[in-house]
Protein backbone atom coordinates (compact mmCIF):
# COMPACT_ATOMS: atom_id res chain seq x y z
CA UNK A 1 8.71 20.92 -5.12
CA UNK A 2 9.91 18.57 -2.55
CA UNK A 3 8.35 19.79 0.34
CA UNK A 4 8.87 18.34 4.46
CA UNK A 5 6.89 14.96 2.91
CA UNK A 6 9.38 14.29 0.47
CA UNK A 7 6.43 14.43 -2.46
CA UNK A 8 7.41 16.07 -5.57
CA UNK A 9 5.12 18.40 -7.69
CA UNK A 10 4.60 20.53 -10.10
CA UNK A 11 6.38 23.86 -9.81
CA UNK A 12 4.36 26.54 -7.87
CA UNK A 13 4.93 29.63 -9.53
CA UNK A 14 2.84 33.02 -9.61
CA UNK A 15 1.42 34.88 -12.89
CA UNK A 16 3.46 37.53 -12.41
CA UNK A 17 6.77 35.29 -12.95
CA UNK A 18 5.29 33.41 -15.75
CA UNK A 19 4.36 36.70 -17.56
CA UNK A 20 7.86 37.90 -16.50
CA UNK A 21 9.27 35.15 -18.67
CA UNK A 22 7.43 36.37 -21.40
CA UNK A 23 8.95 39.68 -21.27
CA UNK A 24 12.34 37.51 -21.78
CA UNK A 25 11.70 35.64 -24.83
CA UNK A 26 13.46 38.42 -27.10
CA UNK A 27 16.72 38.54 -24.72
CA UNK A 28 16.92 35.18 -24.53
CA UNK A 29 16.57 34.81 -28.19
CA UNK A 30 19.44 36.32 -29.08
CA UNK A 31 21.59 34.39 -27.39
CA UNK A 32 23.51 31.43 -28.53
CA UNK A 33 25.41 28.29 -26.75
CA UNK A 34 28.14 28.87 -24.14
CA UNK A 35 32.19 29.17 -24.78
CA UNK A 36 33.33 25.38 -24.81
CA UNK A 37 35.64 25.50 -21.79
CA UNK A 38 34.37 22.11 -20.68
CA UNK A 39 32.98 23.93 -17.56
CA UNK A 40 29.23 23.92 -16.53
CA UNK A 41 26.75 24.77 -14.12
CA UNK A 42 23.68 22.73 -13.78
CA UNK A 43 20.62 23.47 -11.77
CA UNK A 44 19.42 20.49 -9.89
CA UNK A 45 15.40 20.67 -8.38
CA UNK A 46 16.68 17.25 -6.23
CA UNK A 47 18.11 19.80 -3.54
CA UNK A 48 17.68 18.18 -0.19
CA UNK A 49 20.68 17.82 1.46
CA UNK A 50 20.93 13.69 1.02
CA UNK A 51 19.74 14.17 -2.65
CA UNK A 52 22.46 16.62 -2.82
CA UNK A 53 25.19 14.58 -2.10
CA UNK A 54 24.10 11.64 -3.40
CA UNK A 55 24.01 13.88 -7.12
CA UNK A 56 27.33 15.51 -6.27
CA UNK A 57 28.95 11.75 -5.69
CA UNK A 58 27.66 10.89 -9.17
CA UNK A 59 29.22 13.74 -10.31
CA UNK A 60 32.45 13.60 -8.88
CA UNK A 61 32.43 10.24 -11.66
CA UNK A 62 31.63 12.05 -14.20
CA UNK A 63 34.49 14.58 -13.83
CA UNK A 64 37.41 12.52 -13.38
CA UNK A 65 35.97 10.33 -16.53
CA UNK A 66 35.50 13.62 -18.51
CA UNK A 67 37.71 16.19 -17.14
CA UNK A 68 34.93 18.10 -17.31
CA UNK A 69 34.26 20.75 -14.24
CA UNK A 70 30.52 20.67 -13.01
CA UNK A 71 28.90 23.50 -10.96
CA UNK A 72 26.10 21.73 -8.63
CA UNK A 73 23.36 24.25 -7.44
CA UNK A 74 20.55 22.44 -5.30
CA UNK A 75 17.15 24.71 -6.44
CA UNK A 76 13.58 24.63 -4.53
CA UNK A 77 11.34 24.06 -7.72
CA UNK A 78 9.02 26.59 -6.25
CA UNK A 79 11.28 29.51 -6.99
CA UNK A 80 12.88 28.23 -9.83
CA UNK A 81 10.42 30.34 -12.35
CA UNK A 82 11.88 33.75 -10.92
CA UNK A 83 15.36 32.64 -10.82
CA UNK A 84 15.43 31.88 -14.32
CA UNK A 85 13.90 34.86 -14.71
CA UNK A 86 16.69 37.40 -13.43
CA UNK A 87 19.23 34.78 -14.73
CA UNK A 88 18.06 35.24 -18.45
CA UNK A 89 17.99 38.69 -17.70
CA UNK A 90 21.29 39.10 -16.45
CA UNK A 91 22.56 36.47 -19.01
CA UNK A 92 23.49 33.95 -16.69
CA UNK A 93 21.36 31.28 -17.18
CA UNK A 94 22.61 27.63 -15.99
CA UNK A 95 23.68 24.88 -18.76
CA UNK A 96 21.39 22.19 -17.48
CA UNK A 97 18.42 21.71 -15.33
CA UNK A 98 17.94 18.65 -13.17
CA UNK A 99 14.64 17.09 -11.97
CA UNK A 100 12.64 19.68 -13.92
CA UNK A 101 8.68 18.96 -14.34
CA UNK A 102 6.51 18.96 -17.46
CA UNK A 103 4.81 22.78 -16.77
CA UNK A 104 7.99 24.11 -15.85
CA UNK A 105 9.80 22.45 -19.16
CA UNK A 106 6.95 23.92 -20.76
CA UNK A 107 7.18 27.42 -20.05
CA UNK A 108 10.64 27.61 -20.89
CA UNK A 109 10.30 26.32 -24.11
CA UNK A 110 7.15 28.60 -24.88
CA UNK A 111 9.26 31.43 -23.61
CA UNK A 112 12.24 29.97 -26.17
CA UNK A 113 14.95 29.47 -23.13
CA UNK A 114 15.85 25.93 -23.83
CA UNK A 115 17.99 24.27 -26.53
CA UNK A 116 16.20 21.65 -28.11
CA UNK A 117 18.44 20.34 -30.64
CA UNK A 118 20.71 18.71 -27.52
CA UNK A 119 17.49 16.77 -26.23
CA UNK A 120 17.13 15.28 -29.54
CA UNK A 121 20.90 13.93 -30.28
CA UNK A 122 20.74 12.68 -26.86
CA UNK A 123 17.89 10.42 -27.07
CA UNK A 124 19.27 9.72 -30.14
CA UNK A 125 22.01 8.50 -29.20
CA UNK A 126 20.68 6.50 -26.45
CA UNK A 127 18.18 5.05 -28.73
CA UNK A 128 14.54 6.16 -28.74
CA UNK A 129 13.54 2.53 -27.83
CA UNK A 130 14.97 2.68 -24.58
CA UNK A 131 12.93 5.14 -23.32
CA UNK A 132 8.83 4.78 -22.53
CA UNK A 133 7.12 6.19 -24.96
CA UNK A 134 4.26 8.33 -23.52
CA UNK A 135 6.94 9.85 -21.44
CA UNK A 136 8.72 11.01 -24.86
CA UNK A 137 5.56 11.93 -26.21
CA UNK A 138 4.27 13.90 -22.72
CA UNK A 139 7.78 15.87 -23.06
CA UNK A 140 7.79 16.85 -26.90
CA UNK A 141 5.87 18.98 -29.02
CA UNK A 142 5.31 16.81 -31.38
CA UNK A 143 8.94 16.42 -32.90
CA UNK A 144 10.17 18.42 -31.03
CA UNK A 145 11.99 16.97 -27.81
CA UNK A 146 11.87 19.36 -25.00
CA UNK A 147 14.13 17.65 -22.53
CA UNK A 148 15.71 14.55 -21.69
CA UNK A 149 12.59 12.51 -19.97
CA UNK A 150 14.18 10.70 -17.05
CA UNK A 151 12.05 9.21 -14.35
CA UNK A 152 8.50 9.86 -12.91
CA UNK A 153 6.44 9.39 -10.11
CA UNK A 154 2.40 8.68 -9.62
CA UNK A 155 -0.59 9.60 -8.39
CA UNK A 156 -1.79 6.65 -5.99
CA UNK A 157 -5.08 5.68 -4.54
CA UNK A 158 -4.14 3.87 -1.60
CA UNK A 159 -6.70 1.96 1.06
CA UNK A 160 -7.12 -0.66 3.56
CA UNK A 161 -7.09 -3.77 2.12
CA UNK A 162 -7.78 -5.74 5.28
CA UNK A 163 -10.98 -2.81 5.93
CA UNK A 164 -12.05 -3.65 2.19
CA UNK A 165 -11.84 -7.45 2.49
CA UNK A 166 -14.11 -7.17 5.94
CA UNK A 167 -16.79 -5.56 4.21
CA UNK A 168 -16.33 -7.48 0.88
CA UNK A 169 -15.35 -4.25 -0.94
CA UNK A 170 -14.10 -4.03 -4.39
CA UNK A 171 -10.79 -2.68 -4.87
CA UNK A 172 -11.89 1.58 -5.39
CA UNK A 173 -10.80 1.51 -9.17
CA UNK A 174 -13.72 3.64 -10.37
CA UNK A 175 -15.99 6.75 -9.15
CA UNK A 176 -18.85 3.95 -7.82
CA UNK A 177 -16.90 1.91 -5.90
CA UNK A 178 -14.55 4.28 -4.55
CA UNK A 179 -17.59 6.52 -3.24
CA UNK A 180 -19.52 3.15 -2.08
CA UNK A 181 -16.15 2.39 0.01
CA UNK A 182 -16.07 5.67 1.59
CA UNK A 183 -20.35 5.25 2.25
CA UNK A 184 -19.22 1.89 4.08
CA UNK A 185 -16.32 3.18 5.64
CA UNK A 186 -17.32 6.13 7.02
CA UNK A 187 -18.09 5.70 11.26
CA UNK A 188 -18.14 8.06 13.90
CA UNK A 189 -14.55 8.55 14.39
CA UNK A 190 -13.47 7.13 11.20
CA UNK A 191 -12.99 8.76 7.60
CA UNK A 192 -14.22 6.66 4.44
CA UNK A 193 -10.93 8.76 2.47
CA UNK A 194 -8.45 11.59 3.17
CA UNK A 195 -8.08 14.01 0.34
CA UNK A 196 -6.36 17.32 0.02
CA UNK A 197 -8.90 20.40 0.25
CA UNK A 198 -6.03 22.69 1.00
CA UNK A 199 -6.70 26.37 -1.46
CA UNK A 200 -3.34 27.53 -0.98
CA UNK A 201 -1.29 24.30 -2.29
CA UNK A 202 -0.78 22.09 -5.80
CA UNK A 203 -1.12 18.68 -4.15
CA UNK A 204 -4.88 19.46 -3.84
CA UNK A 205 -4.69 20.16 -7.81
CA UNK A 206 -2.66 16.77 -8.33
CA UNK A 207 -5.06 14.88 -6.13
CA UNK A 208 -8.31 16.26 -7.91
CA UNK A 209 -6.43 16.03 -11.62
CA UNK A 210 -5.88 12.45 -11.02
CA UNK A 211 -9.84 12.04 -10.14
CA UNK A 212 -10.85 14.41 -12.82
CA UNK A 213 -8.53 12.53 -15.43
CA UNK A 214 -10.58 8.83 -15.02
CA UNK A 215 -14.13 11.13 -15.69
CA UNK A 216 -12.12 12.42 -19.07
CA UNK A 217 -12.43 15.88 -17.44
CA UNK A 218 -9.91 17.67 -19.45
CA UNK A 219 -8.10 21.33 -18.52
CA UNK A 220 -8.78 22.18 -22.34
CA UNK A 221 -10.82 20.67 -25.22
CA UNK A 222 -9.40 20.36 -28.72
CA UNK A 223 -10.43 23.54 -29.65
CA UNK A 224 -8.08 24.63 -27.25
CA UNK A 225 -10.76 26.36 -25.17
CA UNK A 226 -10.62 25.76 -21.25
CA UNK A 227 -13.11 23.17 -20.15
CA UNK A 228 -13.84 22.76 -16.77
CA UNK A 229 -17.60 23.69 -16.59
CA UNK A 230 -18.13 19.98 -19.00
CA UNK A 231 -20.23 17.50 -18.09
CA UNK A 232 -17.31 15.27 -17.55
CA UNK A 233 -15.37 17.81 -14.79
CA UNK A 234 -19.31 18.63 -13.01
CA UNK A 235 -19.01 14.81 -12.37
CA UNK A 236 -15.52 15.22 -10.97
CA UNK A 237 -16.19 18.03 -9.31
CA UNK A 238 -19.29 16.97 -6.99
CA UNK A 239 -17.73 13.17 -6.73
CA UNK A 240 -14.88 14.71 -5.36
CA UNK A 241 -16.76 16.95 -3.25
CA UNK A 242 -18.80 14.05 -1.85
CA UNK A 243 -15.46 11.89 -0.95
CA UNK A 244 -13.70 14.56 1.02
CA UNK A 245 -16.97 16.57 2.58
CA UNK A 246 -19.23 13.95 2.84
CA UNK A 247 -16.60 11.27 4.20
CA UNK A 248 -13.75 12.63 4.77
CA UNK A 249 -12.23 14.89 7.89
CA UNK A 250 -14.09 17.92 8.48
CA UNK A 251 -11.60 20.86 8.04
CA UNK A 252 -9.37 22.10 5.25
CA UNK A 253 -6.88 18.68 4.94
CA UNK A 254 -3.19 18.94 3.78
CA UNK A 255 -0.43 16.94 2.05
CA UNK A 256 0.60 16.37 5.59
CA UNK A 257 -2.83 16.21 7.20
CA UNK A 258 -4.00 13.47 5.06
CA UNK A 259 -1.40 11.28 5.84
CA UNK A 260 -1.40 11.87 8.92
CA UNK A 261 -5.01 10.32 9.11
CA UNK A 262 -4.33 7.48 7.23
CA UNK A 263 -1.27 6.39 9.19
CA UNK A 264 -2.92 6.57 12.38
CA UNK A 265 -5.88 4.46 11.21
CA UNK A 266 -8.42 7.12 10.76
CA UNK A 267 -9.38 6.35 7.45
CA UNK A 268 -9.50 4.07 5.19
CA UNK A 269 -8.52 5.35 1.76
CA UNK A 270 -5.70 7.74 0.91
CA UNK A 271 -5.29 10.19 -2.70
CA UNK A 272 -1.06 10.55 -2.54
CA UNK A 273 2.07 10.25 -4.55
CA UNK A 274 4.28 7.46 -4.50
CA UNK A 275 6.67 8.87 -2.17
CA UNK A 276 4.31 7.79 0.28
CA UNK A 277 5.36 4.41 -0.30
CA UNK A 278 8.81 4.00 2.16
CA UNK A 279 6.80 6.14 4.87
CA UNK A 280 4.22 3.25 4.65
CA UNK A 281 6.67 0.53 4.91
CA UNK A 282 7.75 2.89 8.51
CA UNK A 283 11.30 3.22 6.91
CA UNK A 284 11.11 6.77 7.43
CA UNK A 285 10.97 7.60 11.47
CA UNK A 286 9.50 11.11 11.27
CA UNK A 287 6.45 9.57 9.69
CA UNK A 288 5.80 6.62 11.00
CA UNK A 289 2.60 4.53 10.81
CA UNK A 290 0.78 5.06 14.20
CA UNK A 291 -2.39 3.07 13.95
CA UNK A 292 -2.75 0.81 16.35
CA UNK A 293 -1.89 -2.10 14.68
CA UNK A 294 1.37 -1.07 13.73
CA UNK A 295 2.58 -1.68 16.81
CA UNK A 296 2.97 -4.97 15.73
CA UNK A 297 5.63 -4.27 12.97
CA UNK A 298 6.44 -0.78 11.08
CA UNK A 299 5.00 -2.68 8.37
CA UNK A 300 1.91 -3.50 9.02
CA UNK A 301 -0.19 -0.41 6.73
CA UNK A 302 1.99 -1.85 3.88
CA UNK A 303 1.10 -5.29 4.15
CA UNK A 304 -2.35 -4.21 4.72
CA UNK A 305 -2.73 -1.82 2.15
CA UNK A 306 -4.13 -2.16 -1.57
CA UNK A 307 -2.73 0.09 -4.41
CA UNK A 308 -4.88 1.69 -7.25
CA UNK A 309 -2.60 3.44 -9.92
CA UNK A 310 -6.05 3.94 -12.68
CA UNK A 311 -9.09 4.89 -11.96
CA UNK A 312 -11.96 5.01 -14.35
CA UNK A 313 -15.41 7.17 -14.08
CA UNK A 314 -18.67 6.92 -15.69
CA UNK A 315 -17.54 8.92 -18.65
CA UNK A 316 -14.11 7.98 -19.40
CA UNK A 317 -13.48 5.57 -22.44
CA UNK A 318 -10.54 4.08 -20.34
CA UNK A 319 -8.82 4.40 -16.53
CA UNK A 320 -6.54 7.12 -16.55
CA UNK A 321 -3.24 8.08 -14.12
CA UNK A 322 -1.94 11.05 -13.32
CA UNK A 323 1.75 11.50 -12.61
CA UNK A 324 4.26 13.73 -13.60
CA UNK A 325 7.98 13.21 -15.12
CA UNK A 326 11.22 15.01 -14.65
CA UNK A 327 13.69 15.78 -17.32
CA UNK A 328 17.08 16.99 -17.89
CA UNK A 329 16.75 20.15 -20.06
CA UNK A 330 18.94 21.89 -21.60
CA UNK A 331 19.18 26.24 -21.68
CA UNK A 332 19.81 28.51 -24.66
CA UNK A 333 23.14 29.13 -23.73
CA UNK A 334 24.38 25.56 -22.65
CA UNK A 335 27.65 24.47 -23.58
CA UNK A 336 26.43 22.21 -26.21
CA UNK A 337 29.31 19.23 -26.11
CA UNK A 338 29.88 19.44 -22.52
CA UNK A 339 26.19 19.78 -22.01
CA UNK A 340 25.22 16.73 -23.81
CA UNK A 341 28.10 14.54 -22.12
CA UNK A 342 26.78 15.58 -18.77
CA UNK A 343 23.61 14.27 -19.42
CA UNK A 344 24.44 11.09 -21.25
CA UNK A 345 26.30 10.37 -18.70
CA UNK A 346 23.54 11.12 -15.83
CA UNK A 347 21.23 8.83 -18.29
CA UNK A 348 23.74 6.02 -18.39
CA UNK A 349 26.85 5.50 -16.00
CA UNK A 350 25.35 7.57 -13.14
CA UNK A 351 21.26 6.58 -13.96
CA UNK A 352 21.11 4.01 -11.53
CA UNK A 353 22.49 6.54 -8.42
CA UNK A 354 20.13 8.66 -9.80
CA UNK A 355 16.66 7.19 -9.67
CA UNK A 356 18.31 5.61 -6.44
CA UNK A 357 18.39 8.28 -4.60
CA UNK A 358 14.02 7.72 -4.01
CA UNK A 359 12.78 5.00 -6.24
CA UNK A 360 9.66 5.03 -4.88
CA UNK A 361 9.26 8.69 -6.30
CA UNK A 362 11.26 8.47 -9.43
CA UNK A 363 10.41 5.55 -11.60
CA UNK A 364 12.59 5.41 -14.36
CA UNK A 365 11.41 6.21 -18.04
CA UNK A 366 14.37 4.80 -19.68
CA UNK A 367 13.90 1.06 -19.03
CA UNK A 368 17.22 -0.02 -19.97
CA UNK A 369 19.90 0.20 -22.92
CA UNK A 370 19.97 -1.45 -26.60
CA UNK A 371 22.28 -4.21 -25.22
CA UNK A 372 20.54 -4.35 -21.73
CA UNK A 373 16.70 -3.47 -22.54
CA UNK A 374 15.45 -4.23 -18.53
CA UNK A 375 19.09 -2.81 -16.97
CA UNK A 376 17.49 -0.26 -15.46
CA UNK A 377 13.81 -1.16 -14.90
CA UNK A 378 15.42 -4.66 -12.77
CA UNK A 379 18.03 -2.21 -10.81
CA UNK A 380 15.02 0.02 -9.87
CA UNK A 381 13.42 -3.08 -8.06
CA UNK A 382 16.06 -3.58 -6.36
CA UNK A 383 16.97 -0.23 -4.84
CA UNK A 384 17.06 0.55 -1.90
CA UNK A 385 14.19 2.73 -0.48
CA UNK A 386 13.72 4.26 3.11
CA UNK A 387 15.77 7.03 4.86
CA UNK A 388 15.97 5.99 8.45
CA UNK A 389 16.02 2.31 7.46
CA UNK A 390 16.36 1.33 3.97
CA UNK A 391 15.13 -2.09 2.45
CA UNK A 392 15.11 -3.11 -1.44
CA UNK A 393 11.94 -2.09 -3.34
CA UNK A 394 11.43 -5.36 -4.26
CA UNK A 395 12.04 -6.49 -0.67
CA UNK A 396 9.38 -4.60 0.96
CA UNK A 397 6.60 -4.85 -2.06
CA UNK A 398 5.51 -7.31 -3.85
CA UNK A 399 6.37 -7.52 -7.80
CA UNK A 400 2.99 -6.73 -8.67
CA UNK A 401 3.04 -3.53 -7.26
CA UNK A 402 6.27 -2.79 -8.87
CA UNK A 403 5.02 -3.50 -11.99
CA UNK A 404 1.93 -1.68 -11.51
CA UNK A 405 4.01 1.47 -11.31
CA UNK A 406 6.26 0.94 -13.70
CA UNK A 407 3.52 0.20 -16.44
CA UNK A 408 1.67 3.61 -14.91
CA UNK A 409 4.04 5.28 -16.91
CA UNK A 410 3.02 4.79 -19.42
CA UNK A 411 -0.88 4.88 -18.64
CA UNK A 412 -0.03 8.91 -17.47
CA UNK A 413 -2.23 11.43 -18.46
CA UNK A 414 -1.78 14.91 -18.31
CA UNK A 415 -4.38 18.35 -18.38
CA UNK A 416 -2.98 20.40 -20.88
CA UNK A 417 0.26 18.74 -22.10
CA UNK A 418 -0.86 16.75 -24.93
CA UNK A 419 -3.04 19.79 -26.43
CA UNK A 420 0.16 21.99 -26.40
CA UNK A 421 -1.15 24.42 -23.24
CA UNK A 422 2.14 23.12 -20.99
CA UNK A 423 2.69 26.53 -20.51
CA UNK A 424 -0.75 27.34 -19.32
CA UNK A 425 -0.36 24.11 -17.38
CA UNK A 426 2.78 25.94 -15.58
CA UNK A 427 1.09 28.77 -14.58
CA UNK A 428 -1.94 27.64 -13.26
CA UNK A 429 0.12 26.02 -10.57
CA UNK A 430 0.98 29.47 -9.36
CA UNK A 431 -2.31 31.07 -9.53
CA UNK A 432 -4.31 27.47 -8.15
CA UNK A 433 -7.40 28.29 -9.72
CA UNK A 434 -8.62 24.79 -8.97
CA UNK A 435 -7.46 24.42 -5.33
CA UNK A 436 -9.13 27.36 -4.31
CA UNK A 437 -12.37 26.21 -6.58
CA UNK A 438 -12.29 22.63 -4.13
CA UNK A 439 -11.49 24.77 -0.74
CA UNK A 440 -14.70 26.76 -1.32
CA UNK A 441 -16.73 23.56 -2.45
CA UNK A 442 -15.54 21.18 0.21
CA UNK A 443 -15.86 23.98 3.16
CA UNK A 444 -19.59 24.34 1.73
CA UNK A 445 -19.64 27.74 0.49
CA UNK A 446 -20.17 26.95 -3.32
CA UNK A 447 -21.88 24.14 -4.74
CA UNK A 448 -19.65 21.60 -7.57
CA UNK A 449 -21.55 23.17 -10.26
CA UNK A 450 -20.53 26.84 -8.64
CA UNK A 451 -16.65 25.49 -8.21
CA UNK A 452 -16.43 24.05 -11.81
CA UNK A 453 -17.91 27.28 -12.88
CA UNK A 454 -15.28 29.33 -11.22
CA UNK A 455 -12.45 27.23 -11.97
CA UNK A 456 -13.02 27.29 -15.68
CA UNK A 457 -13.71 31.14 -15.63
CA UNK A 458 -10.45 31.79 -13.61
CA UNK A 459 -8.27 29.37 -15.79
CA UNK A 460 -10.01 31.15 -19.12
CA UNK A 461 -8.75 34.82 -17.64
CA UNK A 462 -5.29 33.26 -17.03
CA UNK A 463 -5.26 31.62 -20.22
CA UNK A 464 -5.57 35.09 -21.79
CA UNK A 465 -3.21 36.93 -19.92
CA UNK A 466 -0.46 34.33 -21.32
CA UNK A 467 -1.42 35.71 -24.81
């Protein structure tokens, strides 16, 4: 979902569509691939206007090189679930799908919509060594490639640096510092952290997934029974519950809200994506920095600001990130050749347009080619980021930053993915067990105990309607 702050997400999408897709899985299974008439339509979730273009520009490329016809549909991610729905029903499903995220992939292939064979000549082709590994292994089951991996963006703890360094602060890499930050930081007037506590939205699941990942809170144990009442997600649960209640802004607090705060000064730690990171550099001019040292330069948060991409808690064997990737599926009834060109080509000649369109936000997974191993990991640096003004990455940041985010990538963890419960994962972001679980806790009407409790009972009953 790329919502008015530019952040992507995972795909918001009710029960009642994912159970829908269920009731599809014999239709779509006996379907084959399309008529080769070297004519497609692909499905892109990039679908603001400027992303829009940008794609249809690349495409343009691709069709006088291939004399192949492409049909560009911009889709909100939030209501892709029930358009595939009716599409499979009405046999009209798209050939590709741009920009799609791990749940969403996941469903589809549970609810056997996607062609998988493509995915794997593709990568093939491209040669498996080119790509990041974890994000291969995040979007298979097991040898089985569900899509075409192509870039990815994080989960960020972001803070004052300048704040920290007055109060000799460690950077907030793990539960104790982070929560001794916020103790320190925490005034009349001034928030130790902003983080989402908003029922009714996903980024409050991202933001407490990428807590509740360090802790090695998992959605599901190995059993594959739902696990959020564990020792492990208690912890989460009332650490997060004591960063945004304790010291953070009274009040139910948004993907919007939250930044807000931090960019006018009014705290001094920040849970986000990286799409935050051009509004921070005040390259974006409806959300600029407003603190009042900014108006000594746009960039004055960025300069002053320390990144965490891993964060570790008292139980986890190792720091974790949360992030999410986007791939280029492929449906049931794609035009296989014409299919597979398209998306060779989107991985190759047109990759660097691609990821350029928000490099902050869409790190690419395939770091370069056999010839060329860093092609594309060095042209990310150097995009171009911003909207209202646009700078190089590498420009505004300093290469230790950029190479904290690309090696992220590879340090992303996901709840669900890796035990095969994608699907579950997908659906869950529709019914927000988790949010709603946080709204309660933080607004002081259930206890973290109470809200892991409820989360795990709610995911459980989900879990079991998907059977």
């Amino acid at each position: 979902m790329h919502t008015t702050s530019r952040r992507s997400s995972m795909t918001a999408v009710g029960i009642t569509a994912a159970l829908g897709l269920g009731l599809l899985t014999g239709c779509a299974g006996s379907t084959g691939p399309g008529t080769p008439d070297r004519e497609i339509t692909v499905w892109s979730q990039e679908n603001l206007p400027d992303r829009i273009a940008a794609t249809q520009k690349v495409i343009d490329g691709f069709e006088k090189e291939t004399g192949i016809k492409v049909h560009l549909v911009g889709v909100d991610e939030g209501q892709m679930p029930q358009l595939i729905m009716s599409a499979a029903a009405s046999g009209t499903l798209p050939d590709v799908i741009g920009a799609a995220p791990m749940g969403q992939v996941w469903q589809m292939y549970t609810n056997e919509l996607l062609n998988t064979d493509i995915p794997k000549e593709i990568i093939s082709e491209l040669g498996r060594g080119t790509f990041n590994a974890n994000a291969l292994d995040l979007t298979s089951d097991g040898g089985t490639s569900l899509g075409v991996p192509s870039d990815a963006w994080l989960q960020l703890l972001v803070y004052r640096k300048d704040q920290f360094d007055e109060k000799h602060l460690a950077a907030p890499d793990t539960y104790t510092r982070a929560l001794a930050a916020a103790k320190a930081l925490t005034t009349k007037g001034h928030d130790g952290i902003s983080a989402a506590t908003d029922p009714g939205d996903v980024f409050t699941s991202q933001s407490f997934e990428s807590l509740a990942l360090a802790n090695d809170c998992q959605l599901v144990d190995d059993r594959h029974e739902v696990a959020l009442e564990s020792p492990q997600c208690e912890t989460a649960f009332r650490t997060y519950d004591e960063l945004a209640r304790t010291y953070g802004a009274p009040g139910t607090q948004t993907v919007d809200s939250t930044r807000a705060t931090y960019f006018a000064g009014r705290s001094s730690m920040i849970i986000w994506s990286s799409f935050l990171l051009d509004e921070l550099a005040g390259l974006r001019k409806d959300a600029l920095p407003s603190c009042p040292q900014c108006k000594k330069g746009p960039q004055y948060l960025s300069h002053n600001s320390g990144i965490v991409t891993a964060m570790k808690g008292p139980d986890g064997s190792e720091a974790a990130q949360f992030g999410e990737i986007t791939s280029w599926v492929t449906t049931k009834t794609a035009e296989t050749a014409a299919s597979r060109e398209f998306i060779e080509y989107m991985m190759g000649s047109g990759y660097e347009s691609w990821f350029g369109m928000a490099p902050e936000g869409k790190i690419p997974v395939r770091k370069g080619t056999a010839d060329q191993p860093d092609r594309y990991i060095d042209a990310w640096r150097h995009s171009d980021i911003g909207v209202d003004t646009k700078k190089p990455f590498d420009q505004v940041y300093p290469a230790s930053l950029l190479n904290q985010l690309a090696d992220g990538v590879s340090n992303m963890r996901r709840w669900g993915i890796t035990q095969g419960e994608g699907a579950l994962v997908g659906a869950t972001n529709g019914e927000l067990p988790v949010p709603k679980a946080i709204g309660a806790m933080t607004s002081g009407q259930i206890s973290p105990s109470e809200a892991a409790r409820e989360a795990d009972d709610e995911v459980a009953a989900l879990k079991k309607s998907l059977q």
